[in-house]
Structure formats: C-alpha cells, structure tokens
Protein backbone atom coordinates (compact mmCIF):
# COMPACT_ATOMS: atom_id res chain seq x y z
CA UNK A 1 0.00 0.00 0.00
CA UNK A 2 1.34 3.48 -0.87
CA UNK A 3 1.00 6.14 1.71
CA UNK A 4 1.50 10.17 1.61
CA UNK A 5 0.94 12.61 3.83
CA UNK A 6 -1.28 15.39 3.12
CA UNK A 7 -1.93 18.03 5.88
CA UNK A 8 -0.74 16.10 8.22
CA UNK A 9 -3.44 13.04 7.64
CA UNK A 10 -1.88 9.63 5.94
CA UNK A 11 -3.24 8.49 2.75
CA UNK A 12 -3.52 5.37 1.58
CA UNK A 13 -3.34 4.34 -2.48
CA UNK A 14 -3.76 1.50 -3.88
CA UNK A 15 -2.22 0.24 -6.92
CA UNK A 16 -4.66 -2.81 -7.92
CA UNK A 17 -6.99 -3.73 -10.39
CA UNK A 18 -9.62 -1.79 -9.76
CA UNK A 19 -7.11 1.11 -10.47
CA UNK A 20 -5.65 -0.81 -13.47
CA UNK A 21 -9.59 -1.10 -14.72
CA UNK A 22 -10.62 2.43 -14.11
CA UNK A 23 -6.94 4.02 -15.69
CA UNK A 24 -7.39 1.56 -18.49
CA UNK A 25 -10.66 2.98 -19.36
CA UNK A 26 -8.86 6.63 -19.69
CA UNK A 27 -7.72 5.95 -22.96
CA UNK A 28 -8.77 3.66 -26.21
CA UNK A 29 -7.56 2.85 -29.38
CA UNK A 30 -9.57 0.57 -32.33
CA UNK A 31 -8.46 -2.55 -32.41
CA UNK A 32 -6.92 -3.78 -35.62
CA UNK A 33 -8.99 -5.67 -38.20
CA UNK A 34 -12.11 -5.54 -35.46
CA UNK A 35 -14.22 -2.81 -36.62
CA UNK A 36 -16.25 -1.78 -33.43
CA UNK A 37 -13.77 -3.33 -30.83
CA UNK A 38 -11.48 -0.86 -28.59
CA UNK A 39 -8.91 -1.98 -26.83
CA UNK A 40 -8.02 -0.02 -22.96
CA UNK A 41 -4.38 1.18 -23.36
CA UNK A 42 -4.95 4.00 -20.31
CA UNK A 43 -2.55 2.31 -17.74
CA UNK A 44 0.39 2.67 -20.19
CA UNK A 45 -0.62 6.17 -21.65
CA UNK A 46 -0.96 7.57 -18.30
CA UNK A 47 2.72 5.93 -16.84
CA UNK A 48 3.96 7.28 -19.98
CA UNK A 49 2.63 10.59 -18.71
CA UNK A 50 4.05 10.10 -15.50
CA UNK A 51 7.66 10.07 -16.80
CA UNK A 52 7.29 12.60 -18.81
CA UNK A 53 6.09 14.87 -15.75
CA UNK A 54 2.83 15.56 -16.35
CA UNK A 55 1.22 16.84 -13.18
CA UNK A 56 -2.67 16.58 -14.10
CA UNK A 57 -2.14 12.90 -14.66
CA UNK A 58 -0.48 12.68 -11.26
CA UNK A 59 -3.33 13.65 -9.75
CA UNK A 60 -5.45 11.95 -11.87
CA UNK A 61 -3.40 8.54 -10.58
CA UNK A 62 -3.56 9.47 -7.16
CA UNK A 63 -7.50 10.34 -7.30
CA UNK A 64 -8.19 6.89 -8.23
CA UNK A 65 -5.21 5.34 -6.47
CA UNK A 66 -7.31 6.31 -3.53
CA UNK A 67 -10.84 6.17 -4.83
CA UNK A 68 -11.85 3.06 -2.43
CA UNK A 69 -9.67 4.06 0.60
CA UNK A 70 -10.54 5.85 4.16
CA UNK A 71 -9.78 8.73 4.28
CA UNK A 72 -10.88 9.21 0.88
CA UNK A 73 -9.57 12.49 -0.65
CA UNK A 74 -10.95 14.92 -2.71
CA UNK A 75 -9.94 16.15 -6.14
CA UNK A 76 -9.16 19.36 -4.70
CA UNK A 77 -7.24 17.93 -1.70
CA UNK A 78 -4.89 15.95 -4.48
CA UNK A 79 -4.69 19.63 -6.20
CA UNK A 80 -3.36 21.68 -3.23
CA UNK A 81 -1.00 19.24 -1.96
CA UNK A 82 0.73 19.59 -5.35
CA UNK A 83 0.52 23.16 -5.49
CA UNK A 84 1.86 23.41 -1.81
CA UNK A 85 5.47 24.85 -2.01
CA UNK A 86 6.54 23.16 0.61
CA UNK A 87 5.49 19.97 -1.38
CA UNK A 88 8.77 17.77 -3.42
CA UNK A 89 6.98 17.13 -6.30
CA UNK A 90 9.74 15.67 -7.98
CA UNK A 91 9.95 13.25 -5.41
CA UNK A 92 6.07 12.41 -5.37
CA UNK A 93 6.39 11.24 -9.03
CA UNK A 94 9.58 8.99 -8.35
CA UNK A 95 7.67 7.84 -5.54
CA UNK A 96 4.25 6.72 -7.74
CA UNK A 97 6.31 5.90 -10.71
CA UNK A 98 8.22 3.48 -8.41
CA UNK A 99 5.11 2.03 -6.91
CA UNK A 100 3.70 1.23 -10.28
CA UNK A 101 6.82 -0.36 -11.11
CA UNK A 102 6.57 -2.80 -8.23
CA UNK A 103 3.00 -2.98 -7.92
CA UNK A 104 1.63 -6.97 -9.00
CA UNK A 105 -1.14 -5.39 -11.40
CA UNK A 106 0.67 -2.81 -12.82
CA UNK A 107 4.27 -4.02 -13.03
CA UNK A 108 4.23 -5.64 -16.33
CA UNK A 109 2.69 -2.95 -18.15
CA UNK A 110 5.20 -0.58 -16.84
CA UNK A 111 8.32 -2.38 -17.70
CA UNK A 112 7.07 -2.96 -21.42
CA UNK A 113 6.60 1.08 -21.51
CA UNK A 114 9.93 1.34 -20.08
CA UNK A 115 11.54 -1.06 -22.87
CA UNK A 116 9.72 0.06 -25.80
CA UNK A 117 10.49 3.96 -24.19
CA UNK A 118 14.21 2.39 -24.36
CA UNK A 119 13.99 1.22 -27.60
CA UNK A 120 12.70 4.35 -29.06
CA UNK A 121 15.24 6.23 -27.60
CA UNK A 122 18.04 3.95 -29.63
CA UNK A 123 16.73 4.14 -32.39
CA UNK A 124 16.36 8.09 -32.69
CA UNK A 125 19.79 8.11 -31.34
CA UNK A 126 20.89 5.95 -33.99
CA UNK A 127 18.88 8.50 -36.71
CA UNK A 128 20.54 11.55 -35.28
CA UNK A 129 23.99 9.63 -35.45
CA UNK A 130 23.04 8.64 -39.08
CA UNK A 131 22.27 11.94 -40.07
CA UNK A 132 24.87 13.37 -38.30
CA UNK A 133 26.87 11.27 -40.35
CA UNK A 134 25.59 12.27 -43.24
CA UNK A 135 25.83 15.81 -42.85
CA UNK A 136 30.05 15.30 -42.65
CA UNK A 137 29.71 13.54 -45.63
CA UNK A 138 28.42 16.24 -47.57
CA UNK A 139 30.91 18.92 -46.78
C-alpha cells in the first residue's frame, strides 16, 4: 500500500486492479482488423505521462489510487497538496512511478513502456547519429 501525507493526515493508495480497470478505461484505441472493438491502453498512456512529468495525470493517478480508501480524498485535496510549495513534487512522481513499477497489477505494463520507451530512444539516437553522419559527408 502506498502512503503520503497530506496536511498532516496519511493516505492510503492502492495500486490494484480496480485502479488498473478504471486508468485503463482513460484511454482507447480501435483494435486492428475488429471494426467496433477498442482496446483499454490507459494504464500505459498515463505511466507514460508520469515520466514525462505531467502533473494533471499525477493527480489523476492518485484520485483513483485512492478512490476506495478511508480517508478518501478529494480532487481538490490531491490539487493543493501539489501546489503546496513546501510539497517535493519531484519526489512524489519517483515515488508513484516506483510504486507502479513494483505494484503486481501494474508491473508488467510498466516495464514494457519502459523497454519500448528504451527502444525508441536507440533508435532516434541511432537517426541523429546517421544523419549526423551524413551531414560530414556532404561537406
């Protein structure tokens, strides 16, 4: 169970599969060859999100992280607590992204955003090498 505390009251999330069901349902794509079917893809949308920093899907995560809990927080609890300045954001989203990495429902989906993140990276290193390349050759 992840725990923060906000004005001095502990809060509990929990990264399970009623979290994984509700994020999934975020985002959709069609599925290939299946006119009519959608396939959930919210869970890895919204980690991607989390890397990248963005702070409305933060508290997005944590909303419904803590959507079944006691004490059950509001939206605009989640909202002030980030916009506290006494509040280490950076360290709130290594602390989530962290939790999703080792939570059971969520793990797997994580690590194959990490690798394919990863794998991107490569290969637009390997473009900018190419055309860096490329460029010398021409002068």
């Amino acid at each position: 169970m992840f725990e923060l505390e906000i004005n001095g009251q502990v809060y509990q999330f929990k990264f399970g599969m009623g979290f994984l069901r509700e994020v999934n349902k975020m985002t959709t794509i069609p599925v290939k060859d299946i006119p009519g079917k959608e396939m959930n893809i919210g869970m890895q949308y919204a980690f991607g999100e989390l890397l990248d920093g963005n702070v409305e899907t933060l508290c997005d995560v944590l909303y419904i992280a803590n959507k079944d809990q006691k004490p059950r927080l509001r939206k605009e609890d989640i909202d002030s607590y980030i916009e506290n300045e006494n509040t280490d954001i950076e360290d709130v989203f290594k602390q989530v992204i962290d939790f999703l990495k080792s939570a059971n429902a969520t793990k797997k989906i994580t690590a194959e955003v990490l690798k394919m993140m990863e794998e991107q990276k490569k290969a637009a290193e390997l473009e900018a090498a190419k055309a860096k390349k490329a460029e010398k050759k021409q002068k």
